[in-house]
C-alpha atoms as a PDB file:
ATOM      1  CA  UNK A   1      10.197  82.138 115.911  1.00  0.00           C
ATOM      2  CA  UNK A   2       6.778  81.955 118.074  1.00  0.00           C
ATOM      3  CA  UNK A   3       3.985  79.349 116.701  1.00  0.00           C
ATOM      4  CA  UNK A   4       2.086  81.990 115.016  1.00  0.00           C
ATOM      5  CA  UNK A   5       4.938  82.830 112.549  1.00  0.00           C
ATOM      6  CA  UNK A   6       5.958  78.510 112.460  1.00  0.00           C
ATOM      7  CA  UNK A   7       2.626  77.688 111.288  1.00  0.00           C
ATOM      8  CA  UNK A   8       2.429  80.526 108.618  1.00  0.00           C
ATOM      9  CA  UNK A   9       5.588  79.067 107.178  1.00  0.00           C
ATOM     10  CA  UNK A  10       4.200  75.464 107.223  1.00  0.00           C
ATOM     11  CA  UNK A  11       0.938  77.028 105.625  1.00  0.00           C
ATOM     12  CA  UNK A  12       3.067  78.303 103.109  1.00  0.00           C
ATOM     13  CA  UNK A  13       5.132  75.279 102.300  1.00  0.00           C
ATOM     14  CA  UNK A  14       2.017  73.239 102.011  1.00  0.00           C
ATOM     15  CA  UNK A  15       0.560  75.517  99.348  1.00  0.00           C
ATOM     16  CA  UNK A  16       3.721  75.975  97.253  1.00  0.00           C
ATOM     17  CA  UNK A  17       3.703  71.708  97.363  1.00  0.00           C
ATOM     18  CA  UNK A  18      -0.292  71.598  96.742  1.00  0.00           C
ATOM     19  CA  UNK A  19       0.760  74.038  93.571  1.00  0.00           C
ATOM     20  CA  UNK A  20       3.368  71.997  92.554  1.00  0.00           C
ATOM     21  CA  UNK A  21       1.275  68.924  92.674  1.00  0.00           C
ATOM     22  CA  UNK A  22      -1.734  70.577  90.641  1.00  0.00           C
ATOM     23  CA  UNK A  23       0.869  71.175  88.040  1.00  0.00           C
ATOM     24  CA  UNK A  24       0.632  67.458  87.634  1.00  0.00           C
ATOM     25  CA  UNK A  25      -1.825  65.414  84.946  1.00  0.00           C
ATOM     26  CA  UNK A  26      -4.965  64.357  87.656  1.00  0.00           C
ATOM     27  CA  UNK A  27      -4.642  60.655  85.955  1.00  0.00           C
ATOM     28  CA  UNK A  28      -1.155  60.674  87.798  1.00  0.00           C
ATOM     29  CA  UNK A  29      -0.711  57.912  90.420  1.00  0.00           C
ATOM     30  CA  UNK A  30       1.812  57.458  93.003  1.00  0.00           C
ATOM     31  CA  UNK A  31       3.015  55.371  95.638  1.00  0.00           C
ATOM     32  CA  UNK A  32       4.280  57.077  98.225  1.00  0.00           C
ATOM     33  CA  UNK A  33       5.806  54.065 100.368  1.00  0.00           C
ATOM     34  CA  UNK A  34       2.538  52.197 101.762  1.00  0.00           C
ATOM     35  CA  UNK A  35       3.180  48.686 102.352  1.00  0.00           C
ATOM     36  CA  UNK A  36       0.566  47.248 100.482  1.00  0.00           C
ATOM     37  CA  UNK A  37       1.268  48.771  97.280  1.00  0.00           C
ATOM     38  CA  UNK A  38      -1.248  51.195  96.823  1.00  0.00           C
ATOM     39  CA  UNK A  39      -1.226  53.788  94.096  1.00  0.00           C
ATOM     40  CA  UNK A  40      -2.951  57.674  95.166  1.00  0.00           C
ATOM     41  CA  UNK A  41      -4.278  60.212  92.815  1.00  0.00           C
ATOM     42  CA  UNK A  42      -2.548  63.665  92.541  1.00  0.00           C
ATOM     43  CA  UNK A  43      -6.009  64.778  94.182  1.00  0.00           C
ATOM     44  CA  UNK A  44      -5.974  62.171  96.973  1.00  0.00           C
ATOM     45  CA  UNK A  45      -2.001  63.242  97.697  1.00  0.00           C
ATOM     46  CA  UNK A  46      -3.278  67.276  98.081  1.00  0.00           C
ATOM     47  CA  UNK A  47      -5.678  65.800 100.306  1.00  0.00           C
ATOM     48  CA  UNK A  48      -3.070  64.384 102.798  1.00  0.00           C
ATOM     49  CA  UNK A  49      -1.361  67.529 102.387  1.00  0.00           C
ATOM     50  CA  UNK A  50      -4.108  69.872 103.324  1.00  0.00           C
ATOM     51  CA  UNK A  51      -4.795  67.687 105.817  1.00  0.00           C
ATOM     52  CA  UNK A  52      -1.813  67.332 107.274  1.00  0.00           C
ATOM     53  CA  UNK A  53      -1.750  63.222 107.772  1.00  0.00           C
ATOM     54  CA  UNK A  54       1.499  61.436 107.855  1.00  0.00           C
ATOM     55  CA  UNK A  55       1.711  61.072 103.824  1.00  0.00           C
ATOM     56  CA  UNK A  56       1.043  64.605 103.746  1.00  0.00           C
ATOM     57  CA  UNK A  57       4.211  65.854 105.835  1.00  0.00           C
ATOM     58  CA  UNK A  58       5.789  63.234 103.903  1.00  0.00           C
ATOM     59  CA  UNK A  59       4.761  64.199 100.400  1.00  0.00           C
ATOM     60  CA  UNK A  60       5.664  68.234 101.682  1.00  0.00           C
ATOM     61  CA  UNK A  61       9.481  67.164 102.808  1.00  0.00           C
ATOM     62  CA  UNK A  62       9.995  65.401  99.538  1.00  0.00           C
ATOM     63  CA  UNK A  63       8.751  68.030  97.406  1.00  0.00           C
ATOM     64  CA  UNK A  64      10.761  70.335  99.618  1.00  0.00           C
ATOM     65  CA  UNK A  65      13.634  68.493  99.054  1.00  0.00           C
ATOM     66  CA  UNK A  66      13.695  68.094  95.411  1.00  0.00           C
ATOM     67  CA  UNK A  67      13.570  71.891  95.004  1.00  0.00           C
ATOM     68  CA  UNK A  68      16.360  72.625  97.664  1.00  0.00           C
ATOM     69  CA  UNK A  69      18.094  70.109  95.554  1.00  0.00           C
ATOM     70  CA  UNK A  70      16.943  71.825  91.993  1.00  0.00           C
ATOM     71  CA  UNK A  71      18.248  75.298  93.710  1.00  0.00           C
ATOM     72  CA  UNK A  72      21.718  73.545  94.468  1.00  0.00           C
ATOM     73  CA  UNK A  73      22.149  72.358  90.900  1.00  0.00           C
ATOM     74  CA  UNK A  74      22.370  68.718  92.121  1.00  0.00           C
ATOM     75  CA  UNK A  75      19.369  68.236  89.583  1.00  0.00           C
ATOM     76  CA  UNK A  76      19.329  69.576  86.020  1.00  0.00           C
ATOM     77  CA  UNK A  77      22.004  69.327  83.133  1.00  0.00           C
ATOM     78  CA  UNK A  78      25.951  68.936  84.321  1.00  0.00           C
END
């Protein structure tokens, strides 16, 4: 796979997880593992995804996750 092709997929899992996370109330908070406890806005977390900080790669292979995991069946009713 050459970059061009690598960083159209990665475009393309960030906006399936920006979708997913406007899908969310905007009063939702989350902490998404800082030390010091601090709670981000659904807004604030699409931020870090569009901009591609740490939190946002995070927030993208946790989203990812949870639907490979929803696909599998491990998630749902048993």
């Amino acid at each position: 796979m050459n970059d061009e092709k690598g960083n159209d997929f990665g475009e393309l899992k960030k906006k399936i997880v920006i979708e997913r996370l406007m899908q969310a109330p905007p009063t939702m908070k989350i902490s998404f593992g800082e030390q010091d406890g601090t709670f981000m806005s659904r807004d604030e977390l699409i931020e870090h995804v569009k901009r591609d900080t740490d939190i946002g790669k995070n927030v993208v292979n946790v989203q990812l996750a949870y639907l490979k995991a929803f696909k599998k069946g491990v998630l749902g009713d048993h």
